[in-house]
C-alpha atoms as a PDB file:
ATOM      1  CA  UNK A   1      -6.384 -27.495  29.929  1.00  0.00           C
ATOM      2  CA  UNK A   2      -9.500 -27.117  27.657  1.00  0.00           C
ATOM      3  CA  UNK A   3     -12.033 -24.447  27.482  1.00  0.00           C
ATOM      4  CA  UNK A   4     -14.386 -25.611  25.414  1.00  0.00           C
ATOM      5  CA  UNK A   5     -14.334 -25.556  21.448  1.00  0.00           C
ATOM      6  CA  UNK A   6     -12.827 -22.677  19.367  1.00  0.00           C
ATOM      7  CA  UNK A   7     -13.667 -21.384  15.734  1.00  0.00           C
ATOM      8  CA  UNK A   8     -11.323 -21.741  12.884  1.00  0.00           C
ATOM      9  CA  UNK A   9     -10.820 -21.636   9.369  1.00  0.00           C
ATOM     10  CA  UNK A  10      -9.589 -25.176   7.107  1.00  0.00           C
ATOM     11  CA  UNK A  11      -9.638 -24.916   3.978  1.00  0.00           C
ATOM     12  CA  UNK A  12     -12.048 -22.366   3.298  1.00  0.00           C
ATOM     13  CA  UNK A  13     -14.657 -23.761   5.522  1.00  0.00           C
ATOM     14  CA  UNK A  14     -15.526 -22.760   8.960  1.00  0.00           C
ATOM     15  CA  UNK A  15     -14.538 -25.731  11.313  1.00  0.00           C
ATOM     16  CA  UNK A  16     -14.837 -26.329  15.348  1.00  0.00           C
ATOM     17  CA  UNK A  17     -12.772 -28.617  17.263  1.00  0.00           C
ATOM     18  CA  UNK A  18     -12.107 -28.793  20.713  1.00  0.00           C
ATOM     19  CA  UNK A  19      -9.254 -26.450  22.341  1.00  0.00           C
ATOM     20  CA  UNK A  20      -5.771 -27.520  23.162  1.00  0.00           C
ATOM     21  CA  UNK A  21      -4.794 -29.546  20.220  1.00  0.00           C
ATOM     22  CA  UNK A  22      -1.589 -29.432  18.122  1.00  0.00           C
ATOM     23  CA  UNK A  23      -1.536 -29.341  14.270  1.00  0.00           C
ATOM     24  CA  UNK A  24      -0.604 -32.837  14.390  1.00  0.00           C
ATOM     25  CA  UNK A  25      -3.515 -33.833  16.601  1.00  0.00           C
ATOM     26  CA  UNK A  26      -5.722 -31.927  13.965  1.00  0.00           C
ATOM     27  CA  UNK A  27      -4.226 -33.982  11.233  1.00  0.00           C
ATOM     28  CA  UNK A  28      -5.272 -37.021  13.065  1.00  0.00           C
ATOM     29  CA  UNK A  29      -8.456 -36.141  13.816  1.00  0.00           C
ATOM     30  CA  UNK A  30      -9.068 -36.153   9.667  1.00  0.00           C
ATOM     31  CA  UNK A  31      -6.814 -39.239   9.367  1.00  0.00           C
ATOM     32  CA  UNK A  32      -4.496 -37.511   7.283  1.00  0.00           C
ATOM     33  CA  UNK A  33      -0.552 -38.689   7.231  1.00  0.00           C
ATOM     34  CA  UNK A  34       1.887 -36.136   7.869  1.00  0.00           C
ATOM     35  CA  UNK A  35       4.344 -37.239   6.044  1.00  0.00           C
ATOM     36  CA  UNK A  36       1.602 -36.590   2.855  1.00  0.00           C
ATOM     37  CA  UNK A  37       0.189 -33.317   4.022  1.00  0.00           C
ATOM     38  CA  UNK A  38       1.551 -29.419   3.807  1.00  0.00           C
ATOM     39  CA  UNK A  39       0.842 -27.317   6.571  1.00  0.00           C
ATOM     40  CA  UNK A  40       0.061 -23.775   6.627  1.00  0.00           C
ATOM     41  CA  UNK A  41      -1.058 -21.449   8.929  1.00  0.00           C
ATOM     42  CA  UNK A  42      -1.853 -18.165   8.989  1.00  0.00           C
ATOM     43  CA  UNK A  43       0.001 -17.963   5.521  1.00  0.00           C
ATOM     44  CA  UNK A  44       2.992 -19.846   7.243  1.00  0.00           C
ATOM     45  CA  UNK A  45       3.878 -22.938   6.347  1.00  0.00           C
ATOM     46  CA  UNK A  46       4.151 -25.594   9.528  1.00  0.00           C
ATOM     47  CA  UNK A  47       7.050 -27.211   9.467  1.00  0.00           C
ATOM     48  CA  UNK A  48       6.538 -31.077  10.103  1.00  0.00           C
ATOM     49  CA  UNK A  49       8.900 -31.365  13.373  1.00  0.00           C
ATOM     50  CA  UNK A  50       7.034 -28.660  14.291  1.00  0.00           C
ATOM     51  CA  UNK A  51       3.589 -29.940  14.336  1.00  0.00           C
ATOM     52  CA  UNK A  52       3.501 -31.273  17.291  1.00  0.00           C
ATOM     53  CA  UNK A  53       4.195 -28.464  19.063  1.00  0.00           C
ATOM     54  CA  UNK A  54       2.431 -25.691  17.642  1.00  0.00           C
ATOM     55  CA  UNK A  55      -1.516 -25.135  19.192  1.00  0.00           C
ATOM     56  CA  UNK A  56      -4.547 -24.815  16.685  1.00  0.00           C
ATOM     57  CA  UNK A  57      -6.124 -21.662  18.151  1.00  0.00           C
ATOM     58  CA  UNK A  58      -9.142 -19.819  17.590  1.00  0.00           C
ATOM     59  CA  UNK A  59      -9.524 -17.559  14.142  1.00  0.00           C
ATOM     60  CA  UNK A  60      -6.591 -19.856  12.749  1.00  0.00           C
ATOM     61  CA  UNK A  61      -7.209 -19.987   8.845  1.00  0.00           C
ATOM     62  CA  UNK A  62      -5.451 -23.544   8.590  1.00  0.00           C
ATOM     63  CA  UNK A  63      -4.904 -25.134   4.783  1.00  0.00           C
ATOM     64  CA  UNK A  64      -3.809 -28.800   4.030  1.00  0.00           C
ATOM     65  CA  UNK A  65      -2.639 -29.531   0.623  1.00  0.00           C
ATOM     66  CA  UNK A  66      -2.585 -33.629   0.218  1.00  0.00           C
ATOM     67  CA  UNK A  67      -0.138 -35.261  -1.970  1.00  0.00           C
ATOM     68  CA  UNK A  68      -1.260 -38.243  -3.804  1.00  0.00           C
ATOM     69  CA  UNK A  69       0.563 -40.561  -6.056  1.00  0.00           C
ATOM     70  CA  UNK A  70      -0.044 -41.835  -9.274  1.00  0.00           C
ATOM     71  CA  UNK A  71       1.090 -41.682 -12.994  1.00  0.00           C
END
């Protein structure tokens, strides 16, 4: 069930989404992989399998760090 958009925190920069999504769900929304992408929240790193089940909620301070390849 959704209430309505909640306030959080990604990357520095205030952000609004709509309530009820998972971390993973957030990740889509920016098109980022998982698979490429740390997780933390709250100062607590997400662990991938557990993406998907954990809720974004409102005052979260979320931070993605993106790997990218190269030499």
């Amino acid at each position: 069930m959704t209430t309505g958009p909640i306030q959080f925190t990604l990357n520095g920069e205030p952000r609004e989404l709509p309530d009820g999504l998972t971390l993973l769900q957030l990740l889509e929304h920016f098109a980022l992989d998982p698979r490429a992408v740390v997780v933390e929240r709250n100062r607590e790193i997400v662990r991938r399998p557990a993406l998907a089940e954990t809720p974004l909620k409102a005052g979260d301070t979320i931070e993605l760090v993106h790997f990218v390849g190269g030499g």
